[in-house]
C-alpha atoms as a PDB file:
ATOM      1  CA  UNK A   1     138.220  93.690  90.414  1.00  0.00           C
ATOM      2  CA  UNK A   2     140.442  93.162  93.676  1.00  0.00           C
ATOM      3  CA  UNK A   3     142.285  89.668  94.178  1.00  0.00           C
ATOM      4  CA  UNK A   4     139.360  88.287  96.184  1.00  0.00           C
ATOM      5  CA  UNK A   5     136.567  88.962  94.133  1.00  0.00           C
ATOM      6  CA  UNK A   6     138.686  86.948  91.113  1.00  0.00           C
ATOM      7  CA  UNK A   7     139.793  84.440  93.697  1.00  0.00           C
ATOM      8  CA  UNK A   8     136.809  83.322  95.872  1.00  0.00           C
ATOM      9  CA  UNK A   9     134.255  80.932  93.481  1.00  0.00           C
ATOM     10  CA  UNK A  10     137.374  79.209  92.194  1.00  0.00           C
ATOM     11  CA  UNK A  11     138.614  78.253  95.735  1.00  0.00           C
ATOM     12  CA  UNK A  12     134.765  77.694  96.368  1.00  0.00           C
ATOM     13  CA  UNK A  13     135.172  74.849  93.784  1.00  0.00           C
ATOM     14  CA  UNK A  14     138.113  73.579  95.024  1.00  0.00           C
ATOM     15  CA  UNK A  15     137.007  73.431  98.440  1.00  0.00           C
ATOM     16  CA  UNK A  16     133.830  71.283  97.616  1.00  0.00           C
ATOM     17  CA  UNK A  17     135.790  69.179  95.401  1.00  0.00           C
ATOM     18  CA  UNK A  18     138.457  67.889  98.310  1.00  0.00           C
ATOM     19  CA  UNK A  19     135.405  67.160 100.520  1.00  0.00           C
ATOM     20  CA  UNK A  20     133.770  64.962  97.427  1.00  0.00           C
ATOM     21  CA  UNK A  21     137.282  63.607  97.287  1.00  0.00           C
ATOM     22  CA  UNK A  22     137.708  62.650 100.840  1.00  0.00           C
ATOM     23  CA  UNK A  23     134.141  61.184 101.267  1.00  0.00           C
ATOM     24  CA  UNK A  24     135.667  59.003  97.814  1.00  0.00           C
ATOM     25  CA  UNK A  25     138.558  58.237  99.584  1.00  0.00           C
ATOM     26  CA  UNK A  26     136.720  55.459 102.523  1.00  0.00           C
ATOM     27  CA  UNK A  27     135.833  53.671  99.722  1.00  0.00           C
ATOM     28  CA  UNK A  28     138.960  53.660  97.911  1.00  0.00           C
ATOM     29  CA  UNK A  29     142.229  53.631  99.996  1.00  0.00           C
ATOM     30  CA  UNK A  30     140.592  52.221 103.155  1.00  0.00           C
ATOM     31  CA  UNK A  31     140.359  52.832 106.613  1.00  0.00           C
ATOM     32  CA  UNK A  32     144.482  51.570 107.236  1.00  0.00           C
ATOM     33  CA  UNK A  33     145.672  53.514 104.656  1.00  0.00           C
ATOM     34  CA  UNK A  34     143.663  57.118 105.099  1.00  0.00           C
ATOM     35  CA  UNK A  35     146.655  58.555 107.392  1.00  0.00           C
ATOM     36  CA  UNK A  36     148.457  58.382 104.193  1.00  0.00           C
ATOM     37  CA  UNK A  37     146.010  59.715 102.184  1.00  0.00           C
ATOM     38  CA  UNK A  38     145.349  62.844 104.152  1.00  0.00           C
ATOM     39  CA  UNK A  39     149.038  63.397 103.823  1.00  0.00           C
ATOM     40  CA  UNK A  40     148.649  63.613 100.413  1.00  0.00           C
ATOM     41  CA  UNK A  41     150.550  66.246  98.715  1.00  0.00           C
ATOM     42  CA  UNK A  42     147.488  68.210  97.471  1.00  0.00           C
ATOM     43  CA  UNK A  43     146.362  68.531 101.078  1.00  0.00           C
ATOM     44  CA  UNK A  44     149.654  69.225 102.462  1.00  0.00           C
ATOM     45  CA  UNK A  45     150.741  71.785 100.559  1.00  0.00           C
ATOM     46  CA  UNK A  46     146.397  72.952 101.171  1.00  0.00           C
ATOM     47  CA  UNK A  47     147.200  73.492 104.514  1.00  0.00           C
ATOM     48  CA  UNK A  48     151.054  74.700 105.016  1.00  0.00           C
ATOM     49  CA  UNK A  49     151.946  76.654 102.060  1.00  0.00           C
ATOM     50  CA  UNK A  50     153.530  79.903 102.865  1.00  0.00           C
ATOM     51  CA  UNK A  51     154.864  82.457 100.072  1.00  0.00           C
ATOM     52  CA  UNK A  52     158.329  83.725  99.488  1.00  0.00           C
ATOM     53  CA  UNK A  53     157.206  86.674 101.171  1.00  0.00           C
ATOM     54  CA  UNK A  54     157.371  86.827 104.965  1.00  0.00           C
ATOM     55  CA  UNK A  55     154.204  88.424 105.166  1.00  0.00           C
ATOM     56  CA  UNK A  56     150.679  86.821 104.107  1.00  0.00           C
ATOM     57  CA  UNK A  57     147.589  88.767 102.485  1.00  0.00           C
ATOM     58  CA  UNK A  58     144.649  88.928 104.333  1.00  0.00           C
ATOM     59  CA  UNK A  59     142.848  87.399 101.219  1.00  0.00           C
ATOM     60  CA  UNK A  60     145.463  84.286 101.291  1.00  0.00           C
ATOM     61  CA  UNK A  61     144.850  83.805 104.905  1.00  0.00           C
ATOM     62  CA  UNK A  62     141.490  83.587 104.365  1.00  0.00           C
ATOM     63  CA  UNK A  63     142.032  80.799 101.704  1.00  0.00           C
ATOM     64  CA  UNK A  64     143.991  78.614 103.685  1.00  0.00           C
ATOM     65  CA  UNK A  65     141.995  78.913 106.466  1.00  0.00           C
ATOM     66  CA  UNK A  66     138.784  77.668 104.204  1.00  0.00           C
ATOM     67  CA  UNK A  67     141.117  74.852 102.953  1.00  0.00           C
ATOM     68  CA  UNK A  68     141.864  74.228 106.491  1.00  0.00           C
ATOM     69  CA  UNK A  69     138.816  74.004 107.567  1.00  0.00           C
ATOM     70  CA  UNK A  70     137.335  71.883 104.459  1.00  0.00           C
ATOM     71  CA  UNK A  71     140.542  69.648 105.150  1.00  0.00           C
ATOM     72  CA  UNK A  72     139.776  68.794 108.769  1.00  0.00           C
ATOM     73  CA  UNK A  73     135.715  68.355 108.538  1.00  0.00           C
ATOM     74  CA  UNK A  74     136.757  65.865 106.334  1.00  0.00           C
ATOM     75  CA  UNK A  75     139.196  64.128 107.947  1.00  0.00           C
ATOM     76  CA  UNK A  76     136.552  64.123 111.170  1.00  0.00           C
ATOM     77  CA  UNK A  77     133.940  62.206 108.604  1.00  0.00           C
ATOM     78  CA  UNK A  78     136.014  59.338 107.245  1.00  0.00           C
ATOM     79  CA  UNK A  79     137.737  58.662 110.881  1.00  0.00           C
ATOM     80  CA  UNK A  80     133.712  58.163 112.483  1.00  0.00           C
ATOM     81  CA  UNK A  81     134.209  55.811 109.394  1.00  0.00           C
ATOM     82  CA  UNK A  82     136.961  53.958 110.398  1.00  0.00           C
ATOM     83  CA  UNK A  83     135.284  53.388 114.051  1.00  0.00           C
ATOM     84  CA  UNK A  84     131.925  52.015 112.061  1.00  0.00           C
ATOM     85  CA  UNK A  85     133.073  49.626 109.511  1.00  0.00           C
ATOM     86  CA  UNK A  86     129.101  48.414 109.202  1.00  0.00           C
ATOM     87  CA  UNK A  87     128.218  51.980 108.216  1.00  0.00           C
ATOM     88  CA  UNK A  88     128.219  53.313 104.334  1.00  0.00           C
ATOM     89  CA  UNK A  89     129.241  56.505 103.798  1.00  0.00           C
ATOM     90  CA  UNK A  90     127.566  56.318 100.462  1.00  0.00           C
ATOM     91  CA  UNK A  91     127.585  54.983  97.066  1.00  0.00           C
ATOM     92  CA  UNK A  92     130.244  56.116  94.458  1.00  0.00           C
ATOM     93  CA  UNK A  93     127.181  57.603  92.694  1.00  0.00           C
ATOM     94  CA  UNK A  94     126.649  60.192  95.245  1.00  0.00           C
ATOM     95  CA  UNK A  95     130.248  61.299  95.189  1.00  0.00           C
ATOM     96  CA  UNK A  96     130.633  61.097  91.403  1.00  0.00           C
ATOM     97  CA  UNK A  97     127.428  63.189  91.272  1.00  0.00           C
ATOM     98  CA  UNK A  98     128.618  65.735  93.842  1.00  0.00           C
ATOM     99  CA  UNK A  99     131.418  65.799  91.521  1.00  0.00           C
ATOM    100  CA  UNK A 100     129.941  66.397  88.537  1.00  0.00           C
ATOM    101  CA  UNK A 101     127.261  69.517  90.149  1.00  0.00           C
ATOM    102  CA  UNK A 102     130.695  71.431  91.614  1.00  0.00           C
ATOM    103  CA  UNK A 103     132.198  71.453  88.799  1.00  0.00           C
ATOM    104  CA  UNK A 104     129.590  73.867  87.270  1.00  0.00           C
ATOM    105  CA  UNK A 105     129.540  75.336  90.313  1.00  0.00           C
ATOM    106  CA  UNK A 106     132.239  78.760  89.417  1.00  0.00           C
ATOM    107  CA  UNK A 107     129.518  79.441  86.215  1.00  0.00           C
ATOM    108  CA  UNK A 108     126.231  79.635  88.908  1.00  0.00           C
ATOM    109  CA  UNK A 109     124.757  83.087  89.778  1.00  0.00           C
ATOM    110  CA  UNK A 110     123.692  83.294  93.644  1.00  0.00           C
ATOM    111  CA  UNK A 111     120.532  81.870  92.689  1.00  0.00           C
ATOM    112  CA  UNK A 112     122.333  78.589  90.981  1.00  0.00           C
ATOM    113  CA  UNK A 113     124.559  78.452  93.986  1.00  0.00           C
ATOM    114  CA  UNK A 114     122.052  78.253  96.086  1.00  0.00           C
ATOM    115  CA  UNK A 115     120.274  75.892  94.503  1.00  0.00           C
ATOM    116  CA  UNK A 116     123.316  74.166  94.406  1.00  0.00           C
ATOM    117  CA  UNK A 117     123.980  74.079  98.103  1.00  0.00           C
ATOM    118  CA  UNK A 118     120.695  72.689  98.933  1.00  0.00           C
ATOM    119  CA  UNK A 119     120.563  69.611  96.305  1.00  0.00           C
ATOM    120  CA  UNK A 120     123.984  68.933  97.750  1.00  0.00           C
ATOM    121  CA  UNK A 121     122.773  68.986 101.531  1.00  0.00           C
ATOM    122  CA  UNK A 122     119.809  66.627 100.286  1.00  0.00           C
ATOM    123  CA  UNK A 123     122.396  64.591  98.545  1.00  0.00           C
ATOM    124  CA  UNK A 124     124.467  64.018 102.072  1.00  0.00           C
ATOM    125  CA  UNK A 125     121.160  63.699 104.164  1.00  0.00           C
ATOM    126  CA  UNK A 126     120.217  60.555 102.097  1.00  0.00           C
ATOM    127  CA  UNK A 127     123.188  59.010 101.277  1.00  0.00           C
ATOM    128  CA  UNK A 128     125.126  59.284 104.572  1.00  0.00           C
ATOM    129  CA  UNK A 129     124.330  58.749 108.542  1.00  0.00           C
ATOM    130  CA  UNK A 130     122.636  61.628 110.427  1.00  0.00           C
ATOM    131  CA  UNK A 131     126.570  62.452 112.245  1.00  0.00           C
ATOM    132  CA  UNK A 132     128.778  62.367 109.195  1.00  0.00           C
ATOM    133  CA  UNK A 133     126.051  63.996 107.027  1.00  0.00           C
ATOM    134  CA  UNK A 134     125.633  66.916 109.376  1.00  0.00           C
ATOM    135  CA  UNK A 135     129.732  67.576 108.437  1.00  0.00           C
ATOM    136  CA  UNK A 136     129.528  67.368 105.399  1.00  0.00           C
ATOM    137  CA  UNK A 137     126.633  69.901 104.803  1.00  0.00           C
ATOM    138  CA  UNK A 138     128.491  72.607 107.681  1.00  0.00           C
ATOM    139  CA  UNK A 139     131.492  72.362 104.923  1.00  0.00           C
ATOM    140  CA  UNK A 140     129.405  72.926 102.185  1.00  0.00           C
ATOM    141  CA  UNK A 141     127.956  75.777 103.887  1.00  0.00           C
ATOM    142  CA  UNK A 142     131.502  76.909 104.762  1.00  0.00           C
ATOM    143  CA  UNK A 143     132.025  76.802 101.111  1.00  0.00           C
ATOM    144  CA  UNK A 144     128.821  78.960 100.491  1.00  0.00           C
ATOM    145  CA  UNK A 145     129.595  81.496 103.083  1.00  0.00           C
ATOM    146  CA  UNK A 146     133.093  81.208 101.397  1.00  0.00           C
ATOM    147  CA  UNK A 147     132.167  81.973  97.870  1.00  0.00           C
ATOM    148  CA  UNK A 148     128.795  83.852  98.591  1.00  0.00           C
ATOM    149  CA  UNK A 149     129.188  85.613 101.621  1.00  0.00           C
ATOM    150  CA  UNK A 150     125.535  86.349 103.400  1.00  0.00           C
ATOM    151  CA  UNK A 151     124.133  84.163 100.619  1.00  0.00           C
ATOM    152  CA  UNK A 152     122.509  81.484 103.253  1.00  0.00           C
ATOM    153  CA  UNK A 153     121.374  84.149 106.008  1.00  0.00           C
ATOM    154  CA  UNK A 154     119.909  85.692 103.157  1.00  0.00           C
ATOM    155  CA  UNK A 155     117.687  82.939 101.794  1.00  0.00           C
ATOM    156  CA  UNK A 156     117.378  81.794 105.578  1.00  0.00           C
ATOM    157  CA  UNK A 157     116.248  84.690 106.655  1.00  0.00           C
ATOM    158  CA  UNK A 158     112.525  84.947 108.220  1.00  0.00           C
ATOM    159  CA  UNK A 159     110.063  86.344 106.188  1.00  0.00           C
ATOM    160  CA  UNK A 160     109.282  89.723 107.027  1.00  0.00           C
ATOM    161  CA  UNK A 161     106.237  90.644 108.579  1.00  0.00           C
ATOM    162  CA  UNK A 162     104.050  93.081 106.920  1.00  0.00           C
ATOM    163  CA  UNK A 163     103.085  95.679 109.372  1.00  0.00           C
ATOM    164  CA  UNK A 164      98.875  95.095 110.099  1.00  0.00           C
ATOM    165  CA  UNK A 165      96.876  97.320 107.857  1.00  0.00           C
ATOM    166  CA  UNK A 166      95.846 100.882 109.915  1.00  0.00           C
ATOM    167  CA  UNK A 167      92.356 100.502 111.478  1.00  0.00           C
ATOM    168  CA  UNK A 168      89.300 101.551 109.231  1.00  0.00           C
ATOM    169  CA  UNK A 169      88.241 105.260 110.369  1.00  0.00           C
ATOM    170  CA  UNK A 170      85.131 105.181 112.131  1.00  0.00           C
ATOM    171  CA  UNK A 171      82.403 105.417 110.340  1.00  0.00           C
ATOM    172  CA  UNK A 172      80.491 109.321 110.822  1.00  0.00           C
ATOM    173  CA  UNK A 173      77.604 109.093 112.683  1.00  0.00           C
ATOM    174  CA  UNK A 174      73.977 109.397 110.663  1.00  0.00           C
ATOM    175  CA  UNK A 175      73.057 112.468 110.503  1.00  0.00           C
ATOM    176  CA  UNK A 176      70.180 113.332 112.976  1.00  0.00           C
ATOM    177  CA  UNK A 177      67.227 115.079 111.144  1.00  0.00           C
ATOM    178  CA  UNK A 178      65.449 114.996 114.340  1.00  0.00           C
ATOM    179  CA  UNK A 179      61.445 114.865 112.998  1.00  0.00           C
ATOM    180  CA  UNK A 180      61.748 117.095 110.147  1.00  0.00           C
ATOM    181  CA  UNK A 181      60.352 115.559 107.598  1.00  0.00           C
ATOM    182  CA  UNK A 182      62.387 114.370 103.947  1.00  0.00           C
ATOM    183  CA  UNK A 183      59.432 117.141 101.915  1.00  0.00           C
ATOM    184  CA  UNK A 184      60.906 120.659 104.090  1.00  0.00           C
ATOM    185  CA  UNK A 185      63.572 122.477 102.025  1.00  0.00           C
ATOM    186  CA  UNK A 186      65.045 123.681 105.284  1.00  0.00           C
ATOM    187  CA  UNK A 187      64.664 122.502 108.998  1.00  0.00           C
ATOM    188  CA  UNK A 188      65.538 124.780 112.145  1.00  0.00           C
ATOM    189  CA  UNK A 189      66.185 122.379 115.420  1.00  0.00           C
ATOM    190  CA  UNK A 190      65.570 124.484 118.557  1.00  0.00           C
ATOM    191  CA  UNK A 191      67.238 122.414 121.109  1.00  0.00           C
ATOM    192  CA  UNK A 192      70.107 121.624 119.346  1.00  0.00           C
ATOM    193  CA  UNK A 193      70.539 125.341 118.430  1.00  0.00           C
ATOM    194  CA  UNK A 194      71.359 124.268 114.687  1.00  0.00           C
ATOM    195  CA  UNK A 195      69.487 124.322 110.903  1.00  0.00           C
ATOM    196  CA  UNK A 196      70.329 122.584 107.652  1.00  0.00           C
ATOM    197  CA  UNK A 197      69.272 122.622 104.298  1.00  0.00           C
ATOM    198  CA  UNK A 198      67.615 119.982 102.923  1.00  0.00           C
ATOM    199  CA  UNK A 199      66.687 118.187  99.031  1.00  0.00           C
ATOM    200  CA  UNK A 200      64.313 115.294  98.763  1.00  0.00           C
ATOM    201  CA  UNK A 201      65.524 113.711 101.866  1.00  0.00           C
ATOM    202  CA  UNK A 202      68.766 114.358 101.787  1.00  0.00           C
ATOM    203  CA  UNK A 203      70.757 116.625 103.495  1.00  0.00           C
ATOM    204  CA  UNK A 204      72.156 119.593 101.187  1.00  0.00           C
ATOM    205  CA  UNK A 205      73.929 122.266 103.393  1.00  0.00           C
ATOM    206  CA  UNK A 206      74.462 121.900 107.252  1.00  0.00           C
ATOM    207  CA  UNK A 207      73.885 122.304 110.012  1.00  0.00           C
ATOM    208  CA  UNK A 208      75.048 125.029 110.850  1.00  0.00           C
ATOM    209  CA  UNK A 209      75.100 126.913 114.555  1.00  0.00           C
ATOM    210  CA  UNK A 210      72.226 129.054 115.252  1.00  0.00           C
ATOM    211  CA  UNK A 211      70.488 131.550 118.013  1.00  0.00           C
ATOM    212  CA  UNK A 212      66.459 131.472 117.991  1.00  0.00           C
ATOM    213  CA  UNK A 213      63.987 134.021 119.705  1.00  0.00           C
ATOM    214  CA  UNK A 214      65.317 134.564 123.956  1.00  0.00           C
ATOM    215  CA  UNK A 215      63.020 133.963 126.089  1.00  0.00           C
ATOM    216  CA  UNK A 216      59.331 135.710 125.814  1.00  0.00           C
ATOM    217  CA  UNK A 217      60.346 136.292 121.987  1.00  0.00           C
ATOM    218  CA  UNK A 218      60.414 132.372 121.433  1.00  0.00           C
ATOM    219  CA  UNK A 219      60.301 131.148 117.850  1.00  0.00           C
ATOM    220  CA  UNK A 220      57.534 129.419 116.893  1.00  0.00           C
ATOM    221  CA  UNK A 221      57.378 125.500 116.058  1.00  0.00           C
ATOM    222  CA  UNK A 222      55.503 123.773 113.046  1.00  0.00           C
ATOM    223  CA  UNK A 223      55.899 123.712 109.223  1.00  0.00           C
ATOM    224  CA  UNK A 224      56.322 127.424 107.467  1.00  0.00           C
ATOM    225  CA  UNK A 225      56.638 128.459 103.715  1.00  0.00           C
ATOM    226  CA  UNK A 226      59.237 131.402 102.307  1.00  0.00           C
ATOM    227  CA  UNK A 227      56.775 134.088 101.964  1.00  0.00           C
ATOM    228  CA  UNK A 228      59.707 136.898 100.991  1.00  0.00           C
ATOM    229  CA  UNK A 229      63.602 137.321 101.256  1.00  0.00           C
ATOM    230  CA  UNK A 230      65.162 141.029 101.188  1.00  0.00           C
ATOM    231  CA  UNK A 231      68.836 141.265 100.755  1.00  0.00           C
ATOM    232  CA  UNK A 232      69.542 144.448 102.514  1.00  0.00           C
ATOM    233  CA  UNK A 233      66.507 144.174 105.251  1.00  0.00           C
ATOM    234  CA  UNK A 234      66.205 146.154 108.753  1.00  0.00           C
ATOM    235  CA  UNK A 235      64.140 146.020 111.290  1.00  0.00           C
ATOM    236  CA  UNK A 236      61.683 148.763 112.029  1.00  0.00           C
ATOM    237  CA  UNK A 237      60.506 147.534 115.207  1.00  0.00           C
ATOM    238  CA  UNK A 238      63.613 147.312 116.923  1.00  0.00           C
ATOM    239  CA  UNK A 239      65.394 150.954 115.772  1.00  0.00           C
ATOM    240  CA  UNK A 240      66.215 149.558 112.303  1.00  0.00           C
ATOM    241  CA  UNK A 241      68.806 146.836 113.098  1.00  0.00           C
ATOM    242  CA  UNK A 242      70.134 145.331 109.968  1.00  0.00           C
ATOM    243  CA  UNK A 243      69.089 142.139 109.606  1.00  0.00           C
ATOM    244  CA  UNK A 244      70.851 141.114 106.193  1.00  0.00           C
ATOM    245  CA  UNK A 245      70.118 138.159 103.635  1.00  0.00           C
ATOM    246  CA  UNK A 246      66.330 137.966 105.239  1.00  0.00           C
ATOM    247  CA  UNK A 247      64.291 135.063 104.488  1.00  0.00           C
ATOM    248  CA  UNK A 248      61.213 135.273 105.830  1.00  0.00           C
ATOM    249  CA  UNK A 249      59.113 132.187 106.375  1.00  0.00           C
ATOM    250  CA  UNK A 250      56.003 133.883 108.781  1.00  0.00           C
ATOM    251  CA  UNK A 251      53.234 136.151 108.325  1.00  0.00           C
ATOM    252  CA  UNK A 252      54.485 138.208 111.791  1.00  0.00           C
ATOM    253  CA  UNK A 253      58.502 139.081 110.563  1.00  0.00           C
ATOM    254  CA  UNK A 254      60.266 135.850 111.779  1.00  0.00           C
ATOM    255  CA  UNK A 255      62.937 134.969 109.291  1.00  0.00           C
ATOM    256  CA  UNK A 256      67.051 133.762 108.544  1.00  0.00           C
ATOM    257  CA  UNK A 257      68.897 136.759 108.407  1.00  0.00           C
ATOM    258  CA  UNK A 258      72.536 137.220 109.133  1.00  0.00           C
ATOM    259  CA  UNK A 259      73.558 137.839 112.695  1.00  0.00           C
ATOM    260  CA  UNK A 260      75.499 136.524 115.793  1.00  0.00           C
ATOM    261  CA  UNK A 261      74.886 132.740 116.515  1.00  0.00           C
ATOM    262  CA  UNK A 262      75.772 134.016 119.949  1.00  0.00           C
ATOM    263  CA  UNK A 263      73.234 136.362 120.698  1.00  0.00           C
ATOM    264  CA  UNK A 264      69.277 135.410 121.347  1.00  0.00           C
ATOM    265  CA  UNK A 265      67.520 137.240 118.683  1.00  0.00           C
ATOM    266  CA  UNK A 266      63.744 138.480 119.011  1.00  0.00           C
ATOM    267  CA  UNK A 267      62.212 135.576 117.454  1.00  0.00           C
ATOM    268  CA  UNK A 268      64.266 135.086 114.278  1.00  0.00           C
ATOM    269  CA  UNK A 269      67.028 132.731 113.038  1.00  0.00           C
ATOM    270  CA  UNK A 270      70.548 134.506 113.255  1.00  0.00           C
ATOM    271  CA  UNK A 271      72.823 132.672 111.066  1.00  0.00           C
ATOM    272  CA  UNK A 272      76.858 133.402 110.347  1.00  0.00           C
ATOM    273  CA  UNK A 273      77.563 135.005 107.583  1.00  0.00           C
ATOM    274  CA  UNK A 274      78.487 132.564 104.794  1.00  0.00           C
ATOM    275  CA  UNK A 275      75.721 130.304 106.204  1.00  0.00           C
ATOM    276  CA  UNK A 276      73.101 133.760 105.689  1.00  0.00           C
ATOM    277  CA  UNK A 277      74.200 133.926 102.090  1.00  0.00           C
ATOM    278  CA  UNK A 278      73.936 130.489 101.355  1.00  0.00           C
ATOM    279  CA  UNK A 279      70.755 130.149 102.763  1.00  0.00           C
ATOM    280  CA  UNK A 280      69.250 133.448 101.291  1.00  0.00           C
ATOM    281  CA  UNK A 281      70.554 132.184  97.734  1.00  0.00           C
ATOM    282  CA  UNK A 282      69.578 128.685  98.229  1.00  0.00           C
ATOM    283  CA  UNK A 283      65.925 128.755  99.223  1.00  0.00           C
ATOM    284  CA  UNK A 284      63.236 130.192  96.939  1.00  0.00           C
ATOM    285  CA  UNK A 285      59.411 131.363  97.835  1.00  0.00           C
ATOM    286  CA  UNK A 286      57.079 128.532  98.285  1.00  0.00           C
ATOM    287  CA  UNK A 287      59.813 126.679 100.157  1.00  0.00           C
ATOM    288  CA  UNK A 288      58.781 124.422 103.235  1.00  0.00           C
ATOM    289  CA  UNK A 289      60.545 125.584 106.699  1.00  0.00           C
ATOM    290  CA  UNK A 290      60.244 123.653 109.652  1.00  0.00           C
ATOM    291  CA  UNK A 291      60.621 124.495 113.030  1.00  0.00           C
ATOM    292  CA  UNK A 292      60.436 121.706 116.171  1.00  0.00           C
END
């Protein structure tokens, strides 16, 4: 521990104390005799002692520059005394209590010093006029800042602000089932170019991107049942294109199979690959389809 951090709450104390001591003094030695009484040797030697060495510390510079400054707020408050001899500067309960409080004061933690600082600010606000108690409390915050430093800019500080909670994400639109109805197992939307899968209502897989039948090969509208499915299907009409994962849903050959979502099939539903497979494992003969 460096000579300042053993130093500083001691000279804290000692500080406070000589301003309780001063405010004592207007009652005691009177206005006449306070030249006298700042002279004191206590003050004095406060304000003008130098050490054998030519050369101060920065930490003893410091000290008597607190004690300075402790020394001449005072000496401001009891001479607005001696120009208002109708004022009080309080009863010699408020200085005997001050008294008492610092003298605890090198045994408080930042919290008791704190607490501290503001009963004795309370203490000068009610037991002195608005001028001299407004010195008083800027020495006992010079004391604080002393003893404490940062401790009142701390606790004075304004609160911080949380930052406002992000926005909600908007909510997903419904999805749009168009008029398929909640009893088909899967629906095919031609203008939207899209199909689902469907349970009870409720949306299951989907949609997905799809191509229907081009022109003069349109597919047909209305509600359909899964008549067959072949895995590993072509199609004999049109020099045996593969038509994978087919799930046929007409009496004529119209049916999900895999195939470009790009390209305008012949009547059928071409479906991307993953989307083929689900839907070729998913839906079972006897299943509703339907088409709008």
């Amino acid at each position: 521990m460096g000579v300042w951090s053993r130093i500083h709450t001691p000279i804290f104390v000692y500080l406070l104390l000589k301003v309780a001591e001063l405010l004592r003094a207007t009652r005691r030695v009177g206005c006449a005799q306070f030249p006298k009484f700042l002279l004191s040797r206590d003050i004095v030697v406060s304000m003008s002692y130098k050490p054998r060495h030519a050369k101060q510390s920065m930490a003893r510079r410091r000290i008597a520059a607190m004690v300075g400054t402790a020394a001449t707020s005072a000496a401001l408050l009891v001479s607005q005394a001696a120009t208002s001899s109708a004022q009080d500067f309080g009863s010699s309960n408020l200085s005997s209590s001050i008294d008492q409080q610092l003298q605890n004061l090198g045994r408080q933690t930042r919290d008791g010093a704190w607490d501290l600082r503001n009963n004795l600010r309370a203490q000068a606000d009610a037991g002195l006029p608005v001028d001299a108690a407004t010195m008083v409390k800027q020495s006992i915050d010079n004391a604080v800042n002393f003893a404490f430093p940062g401790l009142i800019q701390e606790r004075t500080a304004p609160p911080v602000v949380p930052a406002p909670a992000p926005a909600p994400a908007p909510a997903r639109p419904a999805f749009d089932t168009g008029s398929c109805p909640a009893f088909a197992r899967a629906c095919i939307d031609l203008a939207g170019q899209r199909s689902w899968l469907q349970q009870n209502g409720q949306v299951s897989y989907g949609a997905v991107p799809i191509s229907s039948g081009r022109v003069g090969h349109e597919t047909p509208k209305g509600i359909f049942h899964v008549n067959r499915k072949i895995k590993d299907e072509i199609s004999r009409e049109f020099n045996n294109a593969p038509m994978p994962f087919s799930v046929y849903f007409t009496n004529n050959g119209i049916a999900f199979h895999e195939g470009s979502p790009q390209v305008a099939s012949h009547g059928c539903i071409h479906l991307n690959h993953n989307d083929a497979v689900t839907f070729f494992n998913q839906l079972q003969v006897g299943d509703v389809v339907y088409v709008y």
